[in-house]
Protein backbone atom coordinates (compact mmCIF):
# COMPACT_ATOMS: atom_id res chain seq x y z
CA UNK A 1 98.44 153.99 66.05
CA UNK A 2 101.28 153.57 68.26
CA UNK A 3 102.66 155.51 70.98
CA UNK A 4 106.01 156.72 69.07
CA UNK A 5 104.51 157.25 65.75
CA UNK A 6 101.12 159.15 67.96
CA UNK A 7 103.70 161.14 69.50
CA UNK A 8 105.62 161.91 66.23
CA UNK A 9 102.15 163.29 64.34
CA UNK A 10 101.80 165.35 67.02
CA UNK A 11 105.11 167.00 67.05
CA UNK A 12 104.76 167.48 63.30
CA UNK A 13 101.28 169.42 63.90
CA UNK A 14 102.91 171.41 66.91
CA UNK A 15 105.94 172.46 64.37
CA UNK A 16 103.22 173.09 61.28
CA UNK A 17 99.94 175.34 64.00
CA UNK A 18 102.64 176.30 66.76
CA UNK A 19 104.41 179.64 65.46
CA UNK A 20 101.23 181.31 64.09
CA UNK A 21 99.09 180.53 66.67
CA UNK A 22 101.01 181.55 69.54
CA UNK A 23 101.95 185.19 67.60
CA UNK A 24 98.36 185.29 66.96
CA UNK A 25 97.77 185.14 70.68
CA UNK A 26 99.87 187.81 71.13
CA UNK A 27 98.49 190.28 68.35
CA UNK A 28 95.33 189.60 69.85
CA UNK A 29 96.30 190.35 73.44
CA UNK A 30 97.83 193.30 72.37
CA UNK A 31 94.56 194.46 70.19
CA UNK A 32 92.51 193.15 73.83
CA UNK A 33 94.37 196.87 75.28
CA UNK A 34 94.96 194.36 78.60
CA UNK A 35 98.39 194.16 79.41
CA UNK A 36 98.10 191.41 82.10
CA UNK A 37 96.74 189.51 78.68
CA UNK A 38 99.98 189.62 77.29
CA UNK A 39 101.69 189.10 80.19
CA UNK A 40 100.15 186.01 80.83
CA UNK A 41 101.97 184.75 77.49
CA UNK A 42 105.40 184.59 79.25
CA UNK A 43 106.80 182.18 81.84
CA UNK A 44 107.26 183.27 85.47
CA UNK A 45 111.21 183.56 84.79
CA UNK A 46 110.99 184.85 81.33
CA UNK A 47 113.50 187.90 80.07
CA UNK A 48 112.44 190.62 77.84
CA UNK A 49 114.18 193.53 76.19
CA UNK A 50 111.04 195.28 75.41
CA UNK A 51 111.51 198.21 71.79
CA UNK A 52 110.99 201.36 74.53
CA UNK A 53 112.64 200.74 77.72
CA UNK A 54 116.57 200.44 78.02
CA UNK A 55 116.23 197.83 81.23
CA UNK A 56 115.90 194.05 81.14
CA UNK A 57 112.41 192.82 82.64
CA UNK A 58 112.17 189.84 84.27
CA UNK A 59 109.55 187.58 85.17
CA UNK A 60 105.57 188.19 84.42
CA UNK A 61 105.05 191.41 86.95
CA UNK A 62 108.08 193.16 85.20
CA UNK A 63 106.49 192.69 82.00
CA UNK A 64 102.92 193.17 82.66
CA UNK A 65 103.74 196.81 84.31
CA UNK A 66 106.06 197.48 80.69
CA UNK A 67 102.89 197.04 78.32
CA UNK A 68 100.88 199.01 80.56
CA UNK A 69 103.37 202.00 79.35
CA UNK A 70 103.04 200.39 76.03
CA UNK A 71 99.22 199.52 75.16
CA UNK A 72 98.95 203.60 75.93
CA UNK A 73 101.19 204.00 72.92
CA UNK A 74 100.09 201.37 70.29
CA UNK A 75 97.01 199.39 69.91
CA UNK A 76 98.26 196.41 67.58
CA UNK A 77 101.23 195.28 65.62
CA UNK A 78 101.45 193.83 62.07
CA UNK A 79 103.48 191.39 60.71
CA UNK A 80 105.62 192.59 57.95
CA UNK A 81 108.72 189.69 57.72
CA UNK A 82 109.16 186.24 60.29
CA UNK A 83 111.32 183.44 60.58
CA UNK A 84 110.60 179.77 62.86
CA UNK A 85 113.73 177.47 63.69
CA UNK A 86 112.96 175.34 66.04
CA UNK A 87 115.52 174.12 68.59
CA UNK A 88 113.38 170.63 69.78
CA UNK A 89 110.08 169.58 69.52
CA UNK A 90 109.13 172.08 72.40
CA UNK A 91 111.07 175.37 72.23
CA UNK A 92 111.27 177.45 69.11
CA UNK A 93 112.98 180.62 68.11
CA UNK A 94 110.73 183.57 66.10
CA UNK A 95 112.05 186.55 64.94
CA UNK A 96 111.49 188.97 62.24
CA UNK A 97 109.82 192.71 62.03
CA UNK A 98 106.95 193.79 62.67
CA UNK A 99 105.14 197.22 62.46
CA UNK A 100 103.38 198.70 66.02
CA UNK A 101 100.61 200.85 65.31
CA UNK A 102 99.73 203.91 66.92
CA UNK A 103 96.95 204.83 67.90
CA UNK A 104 96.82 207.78 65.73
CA UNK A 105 97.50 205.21 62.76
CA UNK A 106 101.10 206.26 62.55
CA UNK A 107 103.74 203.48 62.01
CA UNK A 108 107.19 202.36 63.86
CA UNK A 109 108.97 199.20 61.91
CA UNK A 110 110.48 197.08 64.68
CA UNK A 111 112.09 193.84 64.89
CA UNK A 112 111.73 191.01 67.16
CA UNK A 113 112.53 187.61 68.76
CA UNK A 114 110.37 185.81 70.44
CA UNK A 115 111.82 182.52 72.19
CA UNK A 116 109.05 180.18 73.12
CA UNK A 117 108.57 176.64 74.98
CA UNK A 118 105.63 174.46 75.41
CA UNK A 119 106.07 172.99 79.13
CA UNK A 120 103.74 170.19 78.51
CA UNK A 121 100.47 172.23 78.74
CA UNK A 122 100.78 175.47 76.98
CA UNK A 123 102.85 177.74 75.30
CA UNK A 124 104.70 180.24 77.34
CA UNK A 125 107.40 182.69 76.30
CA UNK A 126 110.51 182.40 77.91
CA UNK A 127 112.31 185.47 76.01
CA UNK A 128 111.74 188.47 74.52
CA UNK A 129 113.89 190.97 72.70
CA UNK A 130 112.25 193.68 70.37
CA UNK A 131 113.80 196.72 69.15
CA UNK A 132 112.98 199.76 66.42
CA UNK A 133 114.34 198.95 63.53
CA UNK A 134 117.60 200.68 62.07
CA UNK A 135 117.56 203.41 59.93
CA UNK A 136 113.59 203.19 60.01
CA UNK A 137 112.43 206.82 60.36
């Protein structure tokens, strides 16, 4: 196989496994109750506007010390609607809702957008923005 046609098979496969495996990395962090876990999902510089906290966190201590306060709250989060448009072969945009799950097994609908870019050796997230989702009770 050639180089340009190698590297346009594996583009395809990155755009086809990409989005689902790297949300199921987070839903699994999340479920792990470690919040340097999820943490460890977004880039050094990344920006998040996390669902219960009215500041802007920056960078992977900011967030790590937010789902600390959060992983006491909920223990996992289900998938209820998404969406994947990618921007290049290495950065796509994710958004949708989701549901966080208490840990009493109560519900909060939320929606999110998940910005994420593939620097040549892994995924990383590079923004963030989740918020509870209008008119949801």
């Amino acid at each position: 196989m050639n180089p340009p046609a190698s590297a346009a098979k594996n583009a395809a496969a990155r755009r086809e496994n990409a989005p689902r495996e790297n949300l199921d990395k987070w839903f699994g962090a999340m479920q792990s109750g470690a919040p340097e876990a999820l943490a460890a999902l977004y880039d050094e510089a990344a920006t998040f506007l996390p669902t219960l906290s009215a500041e802007c966190k920056r960078g992977r201590a900011e967030t790590d010390e937010y789902f600390d306060y959060l992983l006491k709250i909920y223990n996992r989060c289900e998938i209820v609607e998404e969406n994947v448009q990618w921007l290049d072969d290495d950065t796509y945009l994710h958004s949708g809702f989701y549901d966080f799950c208490h840990i009493d097994g109560s519900r909060t609908p939320a929606r999110f957008t998940f910005i994420w870019e593939h620097d040549g050796g892994r995924w990383r997230i590079i923004h963030h923005h989740s918020s509870l989702k209008p008119g949801a009770a």
